[in-house]
PDB file of N, CA and C in Angstrom:
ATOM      1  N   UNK A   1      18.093 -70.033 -93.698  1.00  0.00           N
ATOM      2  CA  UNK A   1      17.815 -69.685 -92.321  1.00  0.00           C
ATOM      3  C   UNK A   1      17.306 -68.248 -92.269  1.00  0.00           C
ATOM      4  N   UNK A   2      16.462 -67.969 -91.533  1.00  0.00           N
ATOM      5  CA  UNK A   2      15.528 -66.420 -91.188  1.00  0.00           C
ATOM      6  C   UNK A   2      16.319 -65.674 -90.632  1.00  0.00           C
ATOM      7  N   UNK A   3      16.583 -64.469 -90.962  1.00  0.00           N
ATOM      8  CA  UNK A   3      17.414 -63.402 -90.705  1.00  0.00           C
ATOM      9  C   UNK A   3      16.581 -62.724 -89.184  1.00  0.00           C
ATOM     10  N   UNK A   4      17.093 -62.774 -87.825  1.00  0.00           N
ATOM     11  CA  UNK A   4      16.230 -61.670 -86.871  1.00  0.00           C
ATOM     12  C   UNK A   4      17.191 -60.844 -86.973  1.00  0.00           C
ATOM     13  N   UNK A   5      16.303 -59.831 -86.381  1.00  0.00           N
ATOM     14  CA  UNK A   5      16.914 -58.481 -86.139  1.00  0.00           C
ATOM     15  C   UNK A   5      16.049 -57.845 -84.844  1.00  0.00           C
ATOM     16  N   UNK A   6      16.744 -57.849 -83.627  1.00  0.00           N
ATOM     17  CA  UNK A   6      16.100 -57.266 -82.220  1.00  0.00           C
ATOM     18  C   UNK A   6      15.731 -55.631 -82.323  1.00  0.00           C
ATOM     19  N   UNK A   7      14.218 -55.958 -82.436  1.00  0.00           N
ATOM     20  CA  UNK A   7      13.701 -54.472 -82.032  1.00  0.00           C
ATOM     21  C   UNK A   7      13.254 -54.055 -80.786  1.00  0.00           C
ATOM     22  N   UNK A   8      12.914 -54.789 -79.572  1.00  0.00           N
ATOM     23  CA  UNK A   8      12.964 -54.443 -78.549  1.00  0.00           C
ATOM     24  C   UNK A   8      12.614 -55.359 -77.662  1.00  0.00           C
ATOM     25  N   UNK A   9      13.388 -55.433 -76.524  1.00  0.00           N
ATOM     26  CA  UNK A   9      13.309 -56.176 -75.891  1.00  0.00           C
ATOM     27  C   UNK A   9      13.742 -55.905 -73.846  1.00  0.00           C
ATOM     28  N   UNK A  10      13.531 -56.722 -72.995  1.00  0.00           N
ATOM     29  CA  UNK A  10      13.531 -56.176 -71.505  1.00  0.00           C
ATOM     30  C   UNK A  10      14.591 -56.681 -70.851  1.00  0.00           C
ATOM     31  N   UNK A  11      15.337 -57.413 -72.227  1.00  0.00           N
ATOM     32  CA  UNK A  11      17.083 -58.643 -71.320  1.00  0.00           C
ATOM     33  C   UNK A  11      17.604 -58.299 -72.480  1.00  0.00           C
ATOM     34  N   UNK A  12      19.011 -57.936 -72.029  1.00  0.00           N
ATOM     35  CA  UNK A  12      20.507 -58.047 -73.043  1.00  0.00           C
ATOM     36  C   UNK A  12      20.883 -59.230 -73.104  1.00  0.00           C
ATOM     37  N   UNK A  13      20.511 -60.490 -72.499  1.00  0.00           N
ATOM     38  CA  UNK A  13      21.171 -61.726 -72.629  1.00  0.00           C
ATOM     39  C   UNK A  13      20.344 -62.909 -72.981  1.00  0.00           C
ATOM     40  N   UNK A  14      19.879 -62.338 -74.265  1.00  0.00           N
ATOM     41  CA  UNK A  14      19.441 -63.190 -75.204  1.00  0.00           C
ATOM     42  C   UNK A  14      17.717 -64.094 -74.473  1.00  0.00           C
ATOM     43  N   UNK A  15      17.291 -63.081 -72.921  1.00  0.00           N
ATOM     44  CA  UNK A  15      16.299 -63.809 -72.473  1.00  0.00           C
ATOM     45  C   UNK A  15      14.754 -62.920 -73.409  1.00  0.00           C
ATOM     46  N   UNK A  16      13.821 -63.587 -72.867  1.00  0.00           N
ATOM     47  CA  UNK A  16      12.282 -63.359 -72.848  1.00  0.00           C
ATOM     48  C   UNK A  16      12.019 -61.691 -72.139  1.00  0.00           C
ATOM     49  N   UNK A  17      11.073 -61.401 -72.298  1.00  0.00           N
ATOM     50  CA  UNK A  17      10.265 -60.878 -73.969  1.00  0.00           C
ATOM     51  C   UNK A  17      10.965 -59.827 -74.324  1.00  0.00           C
ATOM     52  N   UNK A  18      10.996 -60.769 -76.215  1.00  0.00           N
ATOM     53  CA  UNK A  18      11.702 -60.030 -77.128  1.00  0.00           C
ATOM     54  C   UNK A  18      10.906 -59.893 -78.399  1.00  0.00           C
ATOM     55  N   UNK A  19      11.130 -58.989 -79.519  1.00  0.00           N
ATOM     56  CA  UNK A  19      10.575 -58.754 -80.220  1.00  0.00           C
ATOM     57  C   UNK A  19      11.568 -58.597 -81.171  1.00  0.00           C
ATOM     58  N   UNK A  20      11.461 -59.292 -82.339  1.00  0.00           N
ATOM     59  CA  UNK A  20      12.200 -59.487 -83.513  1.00  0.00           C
ATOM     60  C   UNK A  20      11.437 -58.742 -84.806  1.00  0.00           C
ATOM     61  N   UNK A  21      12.191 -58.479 -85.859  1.00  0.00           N
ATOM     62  CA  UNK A  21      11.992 -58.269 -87.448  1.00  0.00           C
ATOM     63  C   UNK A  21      12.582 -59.194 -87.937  1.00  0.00           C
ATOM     64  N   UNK A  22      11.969 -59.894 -89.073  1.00  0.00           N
ATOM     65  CA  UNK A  22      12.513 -61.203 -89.684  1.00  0.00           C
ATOM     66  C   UNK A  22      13.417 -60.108 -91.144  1.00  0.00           C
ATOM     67  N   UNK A  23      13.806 -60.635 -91.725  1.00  0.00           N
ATOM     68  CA  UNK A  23      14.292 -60.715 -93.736  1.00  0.00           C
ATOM     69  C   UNK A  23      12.885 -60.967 -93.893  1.00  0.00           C
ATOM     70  N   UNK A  24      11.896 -61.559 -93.589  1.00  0.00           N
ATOM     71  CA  UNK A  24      11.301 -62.567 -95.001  1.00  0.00           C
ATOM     72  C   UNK A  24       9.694 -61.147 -94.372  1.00  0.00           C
ATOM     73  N   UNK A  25      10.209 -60.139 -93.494  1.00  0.00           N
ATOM     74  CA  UNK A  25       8.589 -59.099 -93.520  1.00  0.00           C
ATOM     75  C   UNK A  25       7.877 -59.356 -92.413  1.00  0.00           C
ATOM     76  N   UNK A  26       8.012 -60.316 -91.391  1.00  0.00           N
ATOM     77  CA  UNK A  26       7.039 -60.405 -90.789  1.00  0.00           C
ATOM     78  C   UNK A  26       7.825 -60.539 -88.982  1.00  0.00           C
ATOM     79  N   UNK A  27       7.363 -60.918 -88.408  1.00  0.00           N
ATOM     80  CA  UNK A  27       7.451 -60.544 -86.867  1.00  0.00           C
ATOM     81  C   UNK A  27       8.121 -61.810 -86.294  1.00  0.00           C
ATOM     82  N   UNK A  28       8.297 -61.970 -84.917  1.00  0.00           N
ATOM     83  CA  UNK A  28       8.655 -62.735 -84.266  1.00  0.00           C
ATOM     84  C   UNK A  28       8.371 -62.661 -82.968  1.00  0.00           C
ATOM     85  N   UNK A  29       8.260 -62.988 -82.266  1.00  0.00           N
ATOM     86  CA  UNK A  29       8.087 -62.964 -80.758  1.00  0.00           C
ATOM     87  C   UNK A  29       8.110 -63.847 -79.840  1.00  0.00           C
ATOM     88  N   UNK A  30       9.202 -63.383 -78.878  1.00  0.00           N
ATOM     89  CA  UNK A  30      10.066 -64.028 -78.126  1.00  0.00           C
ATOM     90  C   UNK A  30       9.748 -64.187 -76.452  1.00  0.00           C
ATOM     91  N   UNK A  31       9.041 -65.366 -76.236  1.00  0.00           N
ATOM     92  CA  UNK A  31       8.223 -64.963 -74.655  1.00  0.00           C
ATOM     93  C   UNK A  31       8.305 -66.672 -73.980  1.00  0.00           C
ATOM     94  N   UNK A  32       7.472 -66.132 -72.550  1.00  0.00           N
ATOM     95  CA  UNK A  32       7.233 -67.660 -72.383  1.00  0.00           C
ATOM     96  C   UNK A  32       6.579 -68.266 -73.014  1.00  0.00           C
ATOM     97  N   UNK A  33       6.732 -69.247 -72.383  1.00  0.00           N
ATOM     98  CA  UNK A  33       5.713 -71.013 -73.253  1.00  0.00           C
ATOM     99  C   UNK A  33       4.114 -70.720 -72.498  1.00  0.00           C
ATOM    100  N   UNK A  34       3.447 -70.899 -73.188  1.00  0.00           N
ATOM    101  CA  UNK A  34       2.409 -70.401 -72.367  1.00  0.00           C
ATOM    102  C   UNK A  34       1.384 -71.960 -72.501  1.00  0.00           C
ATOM    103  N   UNK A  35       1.443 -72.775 -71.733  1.00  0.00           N
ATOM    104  CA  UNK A  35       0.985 -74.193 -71.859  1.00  0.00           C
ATOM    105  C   UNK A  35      -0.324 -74.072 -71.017  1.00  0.00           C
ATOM    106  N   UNK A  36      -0.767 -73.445 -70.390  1.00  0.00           N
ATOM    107  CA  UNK A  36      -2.205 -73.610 -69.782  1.00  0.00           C
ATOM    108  C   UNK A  36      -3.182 -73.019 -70.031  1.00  0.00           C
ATOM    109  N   UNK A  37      -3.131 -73.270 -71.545  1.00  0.00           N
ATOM    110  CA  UNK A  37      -4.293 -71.860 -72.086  1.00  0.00           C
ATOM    111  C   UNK A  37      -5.481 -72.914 -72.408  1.00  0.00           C
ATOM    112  N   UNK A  38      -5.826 -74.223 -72.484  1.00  0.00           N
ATOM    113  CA  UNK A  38      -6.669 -74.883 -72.380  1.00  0.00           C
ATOM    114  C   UNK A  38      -7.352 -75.224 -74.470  1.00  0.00           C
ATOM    115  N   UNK A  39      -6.222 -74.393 -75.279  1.00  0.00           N
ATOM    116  CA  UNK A  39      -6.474 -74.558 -76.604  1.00  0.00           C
ATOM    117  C   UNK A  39      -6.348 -75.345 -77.348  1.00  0.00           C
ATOM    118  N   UNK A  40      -6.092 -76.192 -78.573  1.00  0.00           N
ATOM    119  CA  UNK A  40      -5.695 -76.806 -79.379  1.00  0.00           C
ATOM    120  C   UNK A  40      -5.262 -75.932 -80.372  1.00  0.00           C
ATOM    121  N   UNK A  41      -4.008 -76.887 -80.202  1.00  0.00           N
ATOM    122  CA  UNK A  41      -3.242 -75.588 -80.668  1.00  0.00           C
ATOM    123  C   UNK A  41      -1.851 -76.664 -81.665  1.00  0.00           C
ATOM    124  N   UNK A  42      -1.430 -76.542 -82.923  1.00  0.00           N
ATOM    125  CA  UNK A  42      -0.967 -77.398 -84.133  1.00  0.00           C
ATOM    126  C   UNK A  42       0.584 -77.928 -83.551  1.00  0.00           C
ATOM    127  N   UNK A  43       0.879 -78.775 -84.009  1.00  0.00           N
ATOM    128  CA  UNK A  43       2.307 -79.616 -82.860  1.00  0.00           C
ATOM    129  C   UNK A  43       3.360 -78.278 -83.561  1.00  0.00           C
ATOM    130  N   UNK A  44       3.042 -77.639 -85.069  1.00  0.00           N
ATOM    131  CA  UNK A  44       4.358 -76.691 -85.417  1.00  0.00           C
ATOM    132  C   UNK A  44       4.249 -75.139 -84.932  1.00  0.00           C
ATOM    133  N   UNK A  45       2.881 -75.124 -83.926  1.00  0.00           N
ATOM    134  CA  UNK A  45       2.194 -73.815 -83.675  1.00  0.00           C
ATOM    135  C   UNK A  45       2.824 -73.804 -81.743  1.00  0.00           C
ATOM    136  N   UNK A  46       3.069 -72.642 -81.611  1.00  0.00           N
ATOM    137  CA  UNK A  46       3.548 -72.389 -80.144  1.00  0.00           C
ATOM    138  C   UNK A  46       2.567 -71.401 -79.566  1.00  0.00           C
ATOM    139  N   UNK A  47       2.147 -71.277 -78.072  1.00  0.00           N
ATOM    140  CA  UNK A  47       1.781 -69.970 -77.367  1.00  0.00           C
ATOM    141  C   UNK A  47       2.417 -69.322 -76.979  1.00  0.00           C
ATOM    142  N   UNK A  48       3.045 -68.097 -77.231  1.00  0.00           N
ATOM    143  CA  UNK A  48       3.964 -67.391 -75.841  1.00  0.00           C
ATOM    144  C   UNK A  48       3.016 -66.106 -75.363  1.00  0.00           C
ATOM    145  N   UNK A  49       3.740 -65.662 -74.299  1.00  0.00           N
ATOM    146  CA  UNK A  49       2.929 -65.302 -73.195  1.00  0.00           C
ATOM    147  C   UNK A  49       4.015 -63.452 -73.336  1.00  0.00           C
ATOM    148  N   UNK A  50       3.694 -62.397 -73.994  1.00  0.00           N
ATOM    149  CA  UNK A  50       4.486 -60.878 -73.676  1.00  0.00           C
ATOM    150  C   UNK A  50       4.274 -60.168 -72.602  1.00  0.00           C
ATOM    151  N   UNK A  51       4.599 -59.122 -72.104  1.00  0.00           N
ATOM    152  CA  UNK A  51       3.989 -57.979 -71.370  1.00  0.00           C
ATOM    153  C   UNK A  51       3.070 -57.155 -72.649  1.00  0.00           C
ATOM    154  N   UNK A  52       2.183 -56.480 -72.223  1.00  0.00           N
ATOM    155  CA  UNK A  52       1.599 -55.364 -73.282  1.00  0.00           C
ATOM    156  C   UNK A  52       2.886 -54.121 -73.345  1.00  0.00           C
ATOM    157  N   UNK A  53       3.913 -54.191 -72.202  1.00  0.00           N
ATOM    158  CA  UNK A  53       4.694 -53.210 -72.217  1.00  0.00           C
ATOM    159  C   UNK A  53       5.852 -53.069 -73.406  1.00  0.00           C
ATOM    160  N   UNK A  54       6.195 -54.403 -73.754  1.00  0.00           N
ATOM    161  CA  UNK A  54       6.700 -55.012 -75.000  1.00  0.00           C
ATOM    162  C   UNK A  54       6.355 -54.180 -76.262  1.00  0.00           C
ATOM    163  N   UNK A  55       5.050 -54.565 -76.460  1.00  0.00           N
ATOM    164  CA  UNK A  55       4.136 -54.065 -77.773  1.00  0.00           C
ATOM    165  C   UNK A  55       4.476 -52.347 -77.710  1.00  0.00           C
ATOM    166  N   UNK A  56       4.278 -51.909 -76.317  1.00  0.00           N
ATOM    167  CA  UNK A  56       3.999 -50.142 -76.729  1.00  0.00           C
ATOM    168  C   UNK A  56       5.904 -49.970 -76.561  1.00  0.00           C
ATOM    169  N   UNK A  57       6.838 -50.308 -76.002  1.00  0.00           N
ATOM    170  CA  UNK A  57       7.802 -49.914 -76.581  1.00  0.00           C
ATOM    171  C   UNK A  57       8.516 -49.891 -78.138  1.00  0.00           C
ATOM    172  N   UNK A  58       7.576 -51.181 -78.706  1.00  0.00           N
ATOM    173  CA  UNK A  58       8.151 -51.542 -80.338  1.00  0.00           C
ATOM    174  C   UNK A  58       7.563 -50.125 -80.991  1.00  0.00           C
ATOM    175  N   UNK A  59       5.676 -50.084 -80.572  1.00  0.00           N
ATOM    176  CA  UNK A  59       5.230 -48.909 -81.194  1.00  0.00           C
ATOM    177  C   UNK A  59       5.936 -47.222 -80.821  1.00  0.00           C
ATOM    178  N   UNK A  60       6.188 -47.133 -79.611  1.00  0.00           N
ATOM    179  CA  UNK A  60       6.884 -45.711 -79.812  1.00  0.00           C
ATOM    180  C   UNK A  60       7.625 -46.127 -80.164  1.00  0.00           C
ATOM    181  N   UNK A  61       8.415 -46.814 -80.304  1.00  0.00           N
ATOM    182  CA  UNK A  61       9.496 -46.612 -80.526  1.00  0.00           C
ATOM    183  C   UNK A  61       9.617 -46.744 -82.403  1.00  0.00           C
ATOM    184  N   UNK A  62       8.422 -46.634 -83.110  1.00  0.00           N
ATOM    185  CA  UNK A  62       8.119 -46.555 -84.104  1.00  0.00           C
ATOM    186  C   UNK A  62       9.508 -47.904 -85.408  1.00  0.00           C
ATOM    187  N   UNK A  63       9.207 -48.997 -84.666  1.00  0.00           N
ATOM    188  CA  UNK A  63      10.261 -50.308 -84.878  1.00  0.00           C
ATOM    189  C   UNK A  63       9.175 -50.992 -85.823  1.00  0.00           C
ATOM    190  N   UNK A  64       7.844 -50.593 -85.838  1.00  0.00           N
ATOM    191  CA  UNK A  64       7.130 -51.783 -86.584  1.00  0.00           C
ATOM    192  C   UNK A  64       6.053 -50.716 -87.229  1.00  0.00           C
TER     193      UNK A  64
END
């Protein structure tokens, strides 16, 4: 099982948008379902939907 580790996020109770560090190096991201994007998109592949405000708190906050 993949190790997260919360680097920043806008809910203490485990809600949306969140931003994870895995064990295995790579990212995670924790948002809505974003179903009306009109794509084809793989049955093991998801859309989610962040704020950009998300992204610039991970970056100052120098997390990634």
């Amino acid at each position: 099982m993949v190790k997260l580790t919360r680097l920043v996020g806008d809910c203490d109770e485990g809600e949306y948008p969140t931003l994870y560090a895995t064990d295995r190096g790579t990212l995670v991201v924790q948002g809505g379902l974003l179903t009306d994007h009109g794509r084809e998109i793989p049955p093991h592949e998801a859309l989610v939907e962040v704020p950009f405000e998300l992204i610039r708190k991970a970056v100052r906050g120098n997390l990634v």
